[in-house]
Protein backbone atom coordinates (compact mmCIF):
# COMPACT_ATOMS: atom_id res chain seq x y z
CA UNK A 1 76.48 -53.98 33.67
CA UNK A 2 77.95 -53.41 30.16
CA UNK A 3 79.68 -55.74 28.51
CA UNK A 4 82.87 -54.96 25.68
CA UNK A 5 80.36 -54.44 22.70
CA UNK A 6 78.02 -51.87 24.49
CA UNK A 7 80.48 -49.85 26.15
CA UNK A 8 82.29 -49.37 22.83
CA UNK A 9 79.55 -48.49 20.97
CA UNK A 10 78.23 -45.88 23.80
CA UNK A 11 82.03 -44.28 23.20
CA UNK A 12 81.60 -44.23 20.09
CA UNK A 13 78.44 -42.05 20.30
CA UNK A 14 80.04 -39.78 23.75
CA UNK A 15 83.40 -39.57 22.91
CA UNK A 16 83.21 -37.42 26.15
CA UNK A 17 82.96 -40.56 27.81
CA UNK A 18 86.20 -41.82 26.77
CA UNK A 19 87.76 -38.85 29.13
CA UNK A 20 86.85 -40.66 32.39
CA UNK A 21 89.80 -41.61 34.30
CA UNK A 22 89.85 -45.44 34.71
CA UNK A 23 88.29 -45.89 37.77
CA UNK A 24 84.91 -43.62 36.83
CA UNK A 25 84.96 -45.57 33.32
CA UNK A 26 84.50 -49.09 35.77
CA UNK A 27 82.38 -47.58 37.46
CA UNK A 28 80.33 -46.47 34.48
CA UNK A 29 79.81 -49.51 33.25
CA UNK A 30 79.31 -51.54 36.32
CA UNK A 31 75.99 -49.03 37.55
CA UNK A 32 74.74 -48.23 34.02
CA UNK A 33 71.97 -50.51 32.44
CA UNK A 34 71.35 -51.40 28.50
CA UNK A 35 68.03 -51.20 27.56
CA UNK A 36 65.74 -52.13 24.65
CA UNK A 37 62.84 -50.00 23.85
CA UNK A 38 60.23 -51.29 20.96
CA UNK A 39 58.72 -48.67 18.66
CA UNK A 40 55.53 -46.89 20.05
CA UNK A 41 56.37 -47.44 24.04
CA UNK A 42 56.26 -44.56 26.07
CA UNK A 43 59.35 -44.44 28.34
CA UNK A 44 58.31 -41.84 30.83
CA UNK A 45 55.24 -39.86 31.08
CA UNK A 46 53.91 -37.32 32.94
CA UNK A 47 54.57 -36.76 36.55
CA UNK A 48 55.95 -40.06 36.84
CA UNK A 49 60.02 -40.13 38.89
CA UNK A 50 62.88 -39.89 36.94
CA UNK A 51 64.24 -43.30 36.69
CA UNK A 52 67.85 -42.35 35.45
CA UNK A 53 69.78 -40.58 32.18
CA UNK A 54 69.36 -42.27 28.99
CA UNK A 55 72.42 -42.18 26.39
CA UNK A 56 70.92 -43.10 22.99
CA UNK A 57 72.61 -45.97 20.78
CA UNK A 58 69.97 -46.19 18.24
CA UNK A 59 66.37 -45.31 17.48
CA UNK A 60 64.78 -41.71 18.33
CA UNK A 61 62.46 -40.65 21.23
CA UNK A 62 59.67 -38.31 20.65
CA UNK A 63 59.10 -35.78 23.61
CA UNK A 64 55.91 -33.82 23.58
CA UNK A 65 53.86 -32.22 25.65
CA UNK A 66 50.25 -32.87 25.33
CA UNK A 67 46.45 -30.80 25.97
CA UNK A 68 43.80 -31.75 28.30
CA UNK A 69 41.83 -31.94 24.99
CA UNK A 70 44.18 -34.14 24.45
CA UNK A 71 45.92 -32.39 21.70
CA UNK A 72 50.28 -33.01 21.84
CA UNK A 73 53.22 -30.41 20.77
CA UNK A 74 56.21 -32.40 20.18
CA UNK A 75 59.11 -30.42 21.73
CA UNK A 76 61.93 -32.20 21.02
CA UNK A 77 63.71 -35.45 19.62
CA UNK A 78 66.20 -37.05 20.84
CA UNK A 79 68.81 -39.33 19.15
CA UNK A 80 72.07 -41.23 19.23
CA UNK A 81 74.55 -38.67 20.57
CA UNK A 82 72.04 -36.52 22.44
CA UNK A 83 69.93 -36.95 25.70
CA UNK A 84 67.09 -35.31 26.98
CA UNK A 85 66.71 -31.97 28.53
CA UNK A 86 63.76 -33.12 30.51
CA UNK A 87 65.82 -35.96 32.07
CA UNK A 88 68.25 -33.59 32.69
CA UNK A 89 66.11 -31.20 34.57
CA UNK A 90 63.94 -33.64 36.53
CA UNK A 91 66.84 -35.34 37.72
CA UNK A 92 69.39 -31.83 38.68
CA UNK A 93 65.72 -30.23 40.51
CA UNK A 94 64.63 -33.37 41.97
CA UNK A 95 61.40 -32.83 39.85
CA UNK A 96 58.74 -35.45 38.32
CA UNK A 97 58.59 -35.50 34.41
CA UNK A 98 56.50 -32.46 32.71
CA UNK A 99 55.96 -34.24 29.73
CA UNK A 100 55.98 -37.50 27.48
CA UNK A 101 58.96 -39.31 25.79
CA UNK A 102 57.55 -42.45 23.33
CA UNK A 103 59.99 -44.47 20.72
CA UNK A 104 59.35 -43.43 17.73
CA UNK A 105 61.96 -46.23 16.66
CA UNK A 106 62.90 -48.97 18.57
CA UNK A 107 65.32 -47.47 20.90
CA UNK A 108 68.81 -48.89 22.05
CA UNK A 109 70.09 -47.03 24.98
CA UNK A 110 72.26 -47.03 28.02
CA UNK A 111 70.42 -45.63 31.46
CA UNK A 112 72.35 -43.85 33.91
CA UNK A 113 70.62 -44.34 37.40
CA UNK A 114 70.46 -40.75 39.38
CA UNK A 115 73.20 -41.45 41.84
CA UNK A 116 75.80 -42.42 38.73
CA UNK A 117 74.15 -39.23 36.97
CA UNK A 118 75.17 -37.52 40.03
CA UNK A 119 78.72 -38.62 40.71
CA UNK A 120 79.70 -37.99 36.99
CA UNK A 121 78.28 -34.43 37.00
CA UNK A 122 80.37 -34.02 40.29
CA UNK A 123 83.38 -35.70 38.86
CA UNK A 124 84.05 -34.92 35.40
CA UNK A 125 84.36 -31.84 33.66
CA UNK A 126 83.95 -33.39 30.45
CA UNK A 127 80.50 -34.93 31.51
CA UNK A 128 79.50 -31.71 33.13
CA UNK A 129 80.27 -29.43 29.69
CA UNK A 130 78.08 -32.12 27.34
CA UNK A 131 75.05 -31.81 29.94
CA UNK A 132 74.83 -28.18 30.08
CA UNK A 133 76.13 -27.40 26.49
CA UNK A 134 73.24 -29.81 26.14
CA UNK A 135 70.49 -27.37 28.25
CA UNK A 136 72.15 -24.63 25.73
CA UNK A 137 71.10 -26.65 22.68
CA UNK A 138 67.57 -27.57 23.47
CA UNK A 139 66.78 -24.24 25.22
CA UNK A 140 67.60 -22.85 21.45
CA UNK A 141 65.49 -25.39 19.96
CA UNK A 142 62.71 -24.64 22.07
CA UNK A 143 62.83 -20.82 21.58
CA UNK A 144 62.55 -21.37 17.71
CA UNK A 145 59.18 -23.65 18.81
CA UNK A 146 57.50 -21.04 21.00
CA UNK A 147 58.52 -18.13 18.37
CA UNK A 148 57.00 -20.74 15.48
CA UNK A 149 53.78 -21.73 17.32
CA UNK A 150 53.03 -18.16 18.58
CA UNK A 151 54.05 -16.37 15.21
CA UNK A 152 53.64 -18.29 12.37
CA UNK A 153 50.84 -19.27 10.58
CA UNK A 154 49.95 -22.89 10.33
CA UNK A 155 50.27 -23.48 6.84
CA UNK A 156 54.01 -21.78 7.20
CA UNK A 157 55.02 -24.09 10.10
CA UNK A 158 53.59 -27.17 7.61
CA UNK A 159 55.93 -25.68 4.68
CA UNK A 160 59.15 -25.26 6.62
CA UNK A 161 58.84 -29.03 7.90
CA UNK A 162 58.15 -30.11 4.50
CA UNK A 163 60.97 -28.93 2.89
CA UNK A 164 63.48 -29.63 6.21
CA UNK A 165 62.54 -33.53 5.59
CA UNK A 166 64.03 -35.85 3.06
CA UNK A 167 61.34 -36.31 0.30
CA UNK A 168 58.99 -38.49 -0.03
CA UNK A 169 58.28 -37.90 3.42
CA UNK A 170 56.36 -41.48 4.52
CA UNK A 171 54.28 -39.87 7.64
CA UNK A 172 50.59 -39.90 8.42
CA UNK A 173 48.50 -36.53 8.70
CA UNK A 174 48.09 -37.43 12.22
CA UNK A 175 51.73 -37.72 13.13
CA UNK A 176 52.79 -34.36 11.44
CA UNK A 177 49.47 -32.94 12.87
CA UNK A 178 51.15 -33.97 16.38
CA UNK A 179 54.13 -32.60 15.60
CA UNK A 180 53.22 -29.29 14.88
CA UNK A 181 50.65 -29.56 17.74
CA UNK A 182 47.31 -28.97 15.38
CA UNK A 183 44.23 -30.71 14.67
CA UNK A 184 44.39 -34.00 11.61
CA UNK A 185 41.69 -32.07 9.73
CA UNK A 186 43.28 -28.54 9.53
CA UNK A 187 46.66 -30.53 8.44
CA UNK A 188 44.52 -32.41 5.90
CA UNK A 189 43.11 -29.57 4.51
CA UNK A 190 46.28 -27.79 4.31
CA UNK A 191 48.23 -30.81 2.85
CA UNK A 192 45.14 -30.51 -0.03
CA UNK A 193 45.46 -27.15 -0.36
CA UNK A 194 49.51 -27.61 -1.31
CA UNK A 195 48.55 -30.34 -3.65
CA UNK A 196 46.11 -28.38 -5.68
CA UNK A 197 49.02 -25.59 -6.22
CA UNK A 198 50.88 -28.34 -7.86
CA UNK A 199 53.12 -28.40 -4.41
CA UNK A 200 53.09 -31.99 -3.28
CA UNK A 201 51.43 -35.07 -4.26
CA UNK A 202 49.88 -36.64 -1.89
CA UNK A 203 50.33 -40.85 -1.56
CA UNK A 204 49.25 -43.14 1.27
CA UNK A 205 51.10 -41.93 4.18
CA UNK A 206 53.64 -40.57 1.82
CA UNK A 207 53.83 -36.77 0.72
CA UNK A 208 56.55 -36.28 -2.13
CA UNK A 209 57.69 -32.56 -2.68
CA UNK A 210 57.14 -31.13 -5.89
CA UNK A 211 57.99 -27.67 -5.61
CA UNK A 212 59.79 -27.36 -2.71
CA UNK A 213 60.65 -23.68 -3.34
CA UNK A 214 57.59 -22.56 -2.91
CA UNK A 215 57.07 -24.01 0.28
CA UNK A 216 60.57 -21.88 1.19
CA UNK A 217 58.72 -19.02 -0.01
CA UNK A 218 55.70 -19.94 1.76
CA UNK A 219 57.79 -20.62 5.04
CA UNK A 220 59.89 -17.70 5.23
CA UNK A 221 56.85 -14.96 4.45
């Protein structure tokens, strides 16, 4: 149940929300759970059930899909405001989970269970337009990521996320490597390779931008 505090702040974040006539507003908050999630915990995983639909207060989840080699591509984030596509799907096709969400901050979120998920989706147009404006939003998102990973170059895909992020951009190879679904070394040697051109400068998990119009250049070639 939510009390005063968390029910304000998850209106805050879905004005949508505040649409609910009275009774589906009660209802709301006497089905929905709040939930804590520290940094670096994976909240679902592959093939595992659908446990409900997360509205995000704080934090970000990762979702990415990983290799039996055991590489990852991270598909999507999710943050305050937003939900998950995945979520979404699993739970409107009855489907297990094709993929893996993990905090990537500690995460401070509301959960839906599937039979409130359900009733709102049946009940309210409001709640109805945010879900599948929401499908139109990530289906985007992941268009640009299958047009990026099976047309550009490598060292492009590294450039364009360089200059998209606020620098110095405090990350470990590893963690962009994940992102853009590659291998540490090739990221490494890339990351080297943009430093020698007088690009970057490379820190302890930290990469500050020094020219970050030729990475643009780089990017958009």
């Amino acid at each position: 149940m939510l009390d005063r505090n968390m029910r304000d702040r998850l209106l805050q974040h879905y004005p949508m929300l505040a649409e609910l006539p009275t009774e589906m507003m009660e209802q709301l908050c006497s089905g929905a759970t709040a939930l804590t999630v520290p940094a670096g915990a994976t909240v679902f995983d592959e093939d595992q059930p659908c446990q409900g639909f997360p509205l995000l207060l704080g934090g970000s989840l990762r979702v990415i899909k990983a290799s039996t080699s055991g590489r990852e591509l991270q598909l999507y984030r999710v943050r305050p405001g937003e939900s998950c596509i995945l979520t979404s799907s699993c739970l409107l096709g009855h489907t297990r989970y094709q993929a893996r969400g993990v905090c990537e901050e500690e995460i401070s979120m509301v959960l839906l269970p599937a039979p409130l998920f359900h009733s709102l989706l049946n009940q309210s147009r409001n709640f109805r337009t945010y879900v599948f404006n929401l499908f139109t939003e990530r289906l985007t998102d992941l268009m640009q990521l299958v047009t990026a990973v099976a047309f550009q170059k490598l060292d492009q895909r590294l450039a364009a996320l360089l200059v998209a992020r606020p620098s110095p951009l405090h990350s470990t190879h590893q963690a962009i490597a994940d992102e853009l679904g590659s291998a540490r070394e090739m990221v490494s040697r890339l990351l080297k390779g943009f430093a020698d051109q007088g690009w970057v400068r490379l820190g302890r998990e930290q990469i500050e931008v020094l020219d970050p119009a030729a990475l643009a250049r780089l990017a958009s070639a």
